[in-house]
Protein backbone atom coordinates (compact mmCIF):
# COMPACT_ATOMS: atom_id res chain seq x y z
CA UNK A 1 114.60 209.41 -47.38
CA UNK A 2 113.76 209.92 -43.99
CA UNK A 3 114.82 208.66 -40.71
CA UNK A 4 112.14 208.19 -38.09
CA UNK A 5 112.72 209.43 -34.61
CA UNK A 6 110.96 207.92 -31.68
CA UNK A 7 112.50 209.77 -28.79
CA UNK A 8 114.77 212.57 -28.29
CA UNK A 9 117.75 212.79 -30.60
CA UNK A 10 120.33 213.45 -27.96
CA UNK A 11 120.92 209.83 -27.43
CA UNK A 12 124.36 209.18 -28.62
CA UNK A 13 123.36 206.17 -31.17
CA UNK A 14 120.52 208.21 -32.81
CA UNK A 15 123.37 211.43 -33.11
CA UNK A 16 125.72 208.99 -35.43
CA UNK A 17 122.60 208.31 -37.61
CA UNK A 18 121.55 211.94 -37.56
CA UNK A 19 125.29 213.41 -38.19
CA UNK A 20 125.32 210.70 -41.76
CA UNK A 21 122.66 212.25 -43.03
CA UNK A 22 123.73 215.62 -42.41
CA UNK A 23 121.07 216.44 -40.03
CA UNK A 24 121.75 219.45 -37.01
CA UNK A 25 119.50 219.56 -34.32
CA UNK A 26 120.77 221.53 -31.21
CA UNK A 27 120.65 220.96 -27.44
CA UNK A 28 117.02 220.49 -25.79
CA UNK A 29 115.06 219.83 -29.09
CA UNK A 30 112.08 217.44 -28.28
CA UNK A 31 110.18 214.97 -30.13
CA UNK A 32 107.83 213.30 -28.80
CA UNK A 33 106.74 211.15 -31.52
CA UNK A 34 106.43 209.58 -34.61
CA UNK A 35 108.54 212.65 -36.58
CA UNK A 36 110.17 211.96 -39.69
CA UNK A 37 113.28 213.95 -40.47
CA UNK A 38 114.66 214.97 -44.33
CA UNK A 39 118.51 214.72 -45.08
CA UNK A 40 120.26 218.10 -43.72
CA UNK A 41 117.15 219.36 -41.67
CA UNK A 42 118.43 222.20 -39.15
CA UNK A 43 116.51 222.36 -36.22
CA UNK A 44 117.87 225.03 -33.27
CA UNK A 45 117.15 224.66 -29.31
CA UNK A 46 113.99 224.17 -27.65
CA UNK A 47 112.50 223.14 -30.85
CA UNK A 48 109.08 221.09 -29.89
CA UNK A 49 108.10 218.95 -32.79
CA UNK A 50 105.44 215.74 -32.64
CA UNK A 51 103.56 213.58 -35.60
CA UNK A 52 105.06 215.50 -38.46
CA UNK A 53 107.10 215.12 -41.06
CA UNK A 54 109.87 217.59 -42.06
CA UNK A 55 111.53 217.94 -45.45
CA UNK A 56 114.91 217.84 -46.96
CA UNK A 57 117.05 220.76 -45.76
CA UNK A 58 114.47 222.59 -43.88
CA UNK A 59 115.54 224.40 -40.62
CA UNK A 60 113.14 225.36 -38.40
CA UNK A 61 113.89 228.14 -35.58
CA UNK A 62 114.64 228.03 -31.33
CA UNK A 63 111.24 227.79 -29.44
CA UNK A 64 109.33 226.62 -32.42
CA UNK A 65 106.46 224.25 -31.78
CA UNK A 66 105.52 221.95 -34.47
CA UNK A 67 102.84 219.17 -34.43
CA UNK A 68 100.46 216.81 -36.86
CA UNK A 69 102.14 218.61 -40.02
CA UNK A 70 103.65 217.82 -43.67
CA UNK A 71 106.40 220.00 -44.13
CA UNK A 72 107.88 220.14 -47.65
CA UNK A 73 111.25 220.71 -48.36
CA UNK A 74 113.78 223.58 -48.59
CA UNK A 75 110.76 225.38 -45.81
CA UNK A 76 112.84 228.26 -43.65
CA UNK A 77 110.54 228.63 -40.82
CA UNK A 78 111.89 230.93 -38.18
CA UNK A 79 111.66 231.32 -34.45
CA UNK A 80 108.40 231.06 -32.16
CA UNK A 81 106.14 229.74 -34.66
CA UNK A 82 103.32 227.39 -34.26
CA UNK A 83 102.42 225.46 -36.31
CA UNK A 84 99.08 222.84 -35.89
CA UNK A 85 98.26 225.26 -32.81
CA UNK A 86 95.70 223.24 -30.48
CA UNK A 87 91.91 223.88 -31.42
CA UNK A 88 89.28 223.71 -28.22
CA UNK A 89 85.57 222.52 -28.73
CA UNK A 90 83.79 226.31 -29.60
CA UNK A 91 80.27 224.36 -30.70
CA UNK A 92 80.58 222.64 -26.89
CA UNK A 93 78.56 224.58 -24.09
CA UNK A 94 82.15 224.61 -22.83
CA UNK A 95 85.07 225.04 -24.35
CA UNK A 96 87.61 223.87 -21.64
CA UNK A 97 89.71 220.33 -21.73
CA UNK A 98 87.98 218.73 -18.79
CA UNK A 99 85.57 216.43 -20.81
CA UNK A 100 88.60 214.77 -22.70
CA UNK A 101 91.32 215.26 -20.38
CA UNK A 102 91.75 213.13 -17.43
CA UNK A 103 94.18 215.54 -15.77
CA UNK A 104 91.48 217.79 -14.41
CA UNK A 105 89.50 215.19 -12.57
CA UNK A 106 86.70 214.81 -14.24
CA UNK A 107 86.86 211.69 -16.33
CA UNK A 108 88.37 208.89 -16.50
CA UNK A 109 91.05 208.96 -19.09
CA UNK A 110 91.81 210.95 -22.13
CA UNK A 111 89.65 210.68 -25.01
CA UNK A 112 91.67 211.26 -28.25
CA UNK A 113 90.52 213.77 -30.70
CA UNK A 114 90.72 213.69 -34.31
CA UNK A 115 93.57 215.95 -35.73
CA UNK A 116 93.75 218.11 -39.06
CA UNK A 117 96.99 218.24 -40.27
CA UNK A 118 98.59 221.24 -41.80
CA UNK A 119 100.21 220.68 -44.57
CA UNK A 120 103.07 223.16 -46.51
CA UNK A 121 104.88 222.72 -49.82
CA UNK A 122 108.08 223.38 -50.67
CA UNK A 123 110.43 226.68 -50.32
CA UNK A 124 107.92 228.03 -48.29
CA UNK A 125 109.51 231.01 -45.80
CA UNK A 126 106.98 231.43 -42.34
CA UNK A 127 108.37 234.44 -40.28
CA UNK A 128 108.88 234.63 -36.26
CA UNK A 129 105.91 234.35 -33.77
CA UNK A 130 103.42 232.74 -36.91
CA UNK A 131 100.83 230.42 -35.87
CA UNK A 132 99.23 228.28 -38.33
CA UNK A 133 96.26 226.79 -37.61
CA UNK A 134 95.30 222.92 -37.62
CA UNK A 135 93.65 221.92 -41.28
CA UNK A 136 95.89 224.73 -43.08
CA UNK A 137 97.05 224.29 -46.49
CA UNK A 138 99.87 226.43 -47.60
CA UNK A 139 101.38 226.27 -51.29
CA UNK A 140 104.74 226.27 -52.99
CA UNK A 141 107.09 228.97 -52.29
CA UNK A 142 104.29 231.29 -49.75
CA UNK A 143 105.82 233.34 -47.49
CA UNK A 144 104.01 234.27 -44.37
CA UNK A 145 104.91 237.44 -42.76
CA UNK A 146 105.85 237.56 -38.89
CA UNK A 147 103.58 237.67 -36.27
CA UNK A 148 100.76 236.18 -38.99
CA UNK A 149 97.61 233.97 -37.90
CA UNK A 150 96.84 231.60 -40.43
CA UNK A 151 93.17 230.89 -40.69
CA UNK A 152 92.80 229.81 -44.35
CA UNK A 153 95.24 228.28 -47.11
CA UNK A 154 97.78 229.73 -48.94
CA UNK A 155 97.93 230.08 -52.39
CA UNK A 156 101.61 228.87 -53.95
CA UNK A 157 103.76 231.94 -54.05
CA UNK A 158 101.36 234.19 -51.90
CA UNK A 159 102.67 236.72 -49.27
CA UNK A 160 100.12 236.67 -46.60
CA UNK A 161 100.94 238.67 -43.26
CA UNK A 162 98.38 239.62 -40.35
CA UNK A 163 95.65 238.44 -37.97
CA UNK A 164 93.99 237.00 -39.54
CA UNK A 165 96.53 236.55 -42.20
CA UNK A 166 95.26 238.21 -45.27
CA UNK A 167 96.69 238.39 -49.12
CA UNK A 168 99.40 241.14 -49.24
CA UNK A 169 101.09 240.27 -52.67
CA UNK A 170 102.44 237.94 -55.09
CA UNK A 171 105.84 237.11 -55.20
CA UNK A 172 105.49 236.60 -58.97
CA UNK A 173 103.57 237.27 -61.99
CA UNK A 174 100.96 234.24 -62.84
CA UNK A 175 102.74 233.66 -65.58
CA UNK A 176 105.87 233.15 -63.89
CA UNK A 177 104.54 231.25 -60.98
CA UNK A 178 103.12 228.39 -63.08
CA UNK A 179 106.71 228.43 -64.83
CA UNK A 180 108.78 227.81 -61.40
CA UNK A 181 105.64 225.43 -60.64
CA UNK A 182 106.83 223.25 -63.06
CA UNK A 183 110.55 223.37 -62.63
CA UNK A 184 109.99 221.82 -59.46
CA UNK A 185 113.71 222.43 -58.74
CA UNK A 186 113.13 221.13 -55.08
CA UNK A 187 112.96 217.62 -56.32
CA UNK A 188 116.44 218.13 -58.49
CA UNK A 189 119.47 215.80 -57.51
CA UNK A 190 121.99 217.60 -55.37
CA UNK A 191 124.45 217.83 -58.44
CA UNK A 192 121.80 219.72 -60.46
CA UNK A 193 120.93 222.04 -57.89
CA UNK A 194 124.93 222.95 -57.57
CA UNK A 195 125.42 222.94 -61.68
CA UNK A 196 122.64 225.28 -61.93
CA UNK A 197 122.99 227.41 -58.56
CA UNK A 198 123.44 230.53 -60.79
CA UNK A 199 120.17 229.89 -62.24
CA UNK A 200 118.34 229.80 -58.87
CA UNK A 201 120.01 232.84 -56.98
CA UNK A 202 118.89 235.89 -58.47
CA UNK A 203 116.04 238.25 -59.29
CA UNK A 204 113.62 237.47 -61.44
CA UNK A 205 112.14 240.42 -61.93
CA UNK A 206 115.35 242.23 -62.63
CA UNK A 207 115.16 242.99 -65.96
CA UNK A 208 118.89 242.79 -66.93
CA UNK A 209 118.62 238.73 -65.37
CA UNK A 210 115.64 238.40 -67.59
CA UNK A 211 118.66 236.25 -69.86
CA UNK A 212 118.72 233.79 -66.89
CA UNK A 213 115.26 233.31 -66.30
CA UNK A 214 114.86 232.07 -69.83
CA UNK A 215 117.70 230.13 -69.57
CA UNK A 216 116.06 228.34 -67.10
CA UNK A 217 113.23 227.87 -68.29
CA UNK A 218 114.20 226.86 -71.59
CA UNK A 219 116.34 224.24 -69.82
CA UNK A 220 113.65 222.61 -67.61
CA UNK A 221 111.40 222.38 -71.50
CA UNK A 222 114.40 220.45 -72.91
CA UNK A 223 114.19 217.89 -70.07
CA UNK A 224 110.84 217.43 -70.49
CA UNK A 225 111.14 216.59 -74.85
């Protein structure tokens, strides 16, 4: 469920709707609009965000600018990261503002451009300083690596780090990353997630929690029969 937000949430009566559902957004966080916000988002100070949406218990870091994305849930995105990082006209004989812009005198009023939006699954981790480029996709569980420009998508469960960003590692074996695929814990009721929190919190390539793993995934086949 989400609750749209169509100004800045330091108005007292949109605080009471925001502390219900759990949601924590600290002094001088801006939206400017149309941003949809997931039950227990986090969002620290100076946060910028505009026509996104942001999933359940995401937290996103101070000085982080965020616009025309899908963010999934359970994202930890960290401080001065951009995300949907404004594109100027390269194919143009000029690539300043001044054609669309009205502010620098030259036409009459702003011309709106069409926007790509990034979008990002679920459990996704994007270190300080990233910038993500507009039209990005980035998968399930990808962790981008600080400082990273993203130019291209993300593969689900790919460490990418760089500039460009570039394919460092996976976090799992294939095998294993179509297995956690399909769990699709992110989507479990809030009593699941706490009856199987031992499940979720540990190493899976540990060999001695090996036990666990197939625990789990033995009980995510039984739901499915």
């Amino acid at each position: 469920m989400f609750l749209r937000v169509k100004s800045f949430v330091r108005k007292q009566k949109e605080r009471r709707k925001l502390a219900k559902r759990n949601i924590s957004i600290a002094p001088h966080a801006e939206f400017l609009n149309n941003v949809k916000l997931g039950d227990y988002v986090y969002l620290a100070h100076h946060v910028e965000i505009s026509n996104s949406d942001i999933g359940l218990r995401t937290s996103v870091g101070r000085y982080t600018k965020i616009q025309y994305a899908y963010i999934g849930k359970y994202c930890s995105i960290s401080w001065d990261v951009t995300i949907g990082a404004i594109e100027h006209p390269l194919h143009s004989v000029s690539s300043h503002a001044f054609s669309y812009r009205k502010q620098f005198g030259l036409c009459e009023k702003d011309i709106q451009i069409d926007h790509k939006y990034v979008e990002i699954g679920n459990d996704v981790w994007i270190g300080c300083g990233v910038i993500i480029l507009p039209g990005v996709h980035i998968g399930h569980g990808a962790v981008i690596g600080a400082g990273g420009v993203v130019t291209r998508n993300v593969a689900p469960y790919e460490v990418v780090a760089g500039c460009p960003a570039r394919h460092i590692s996976w976090r799992f074996s294939e095998e294993k990353r179509a297995q956690i695929m399909d769990l699709q814990w992110w989507d479990w009721s809030d009593e699941r997630m706490c009856e199987n929190m031992g499940l979720l919190n540990f190493d899976v390539d540990i060999e001695h929690d090996e036990d666990k793993y197939r625990k789990l995934i033995e009980m995510q086949q039984k739901q499915e029969e």
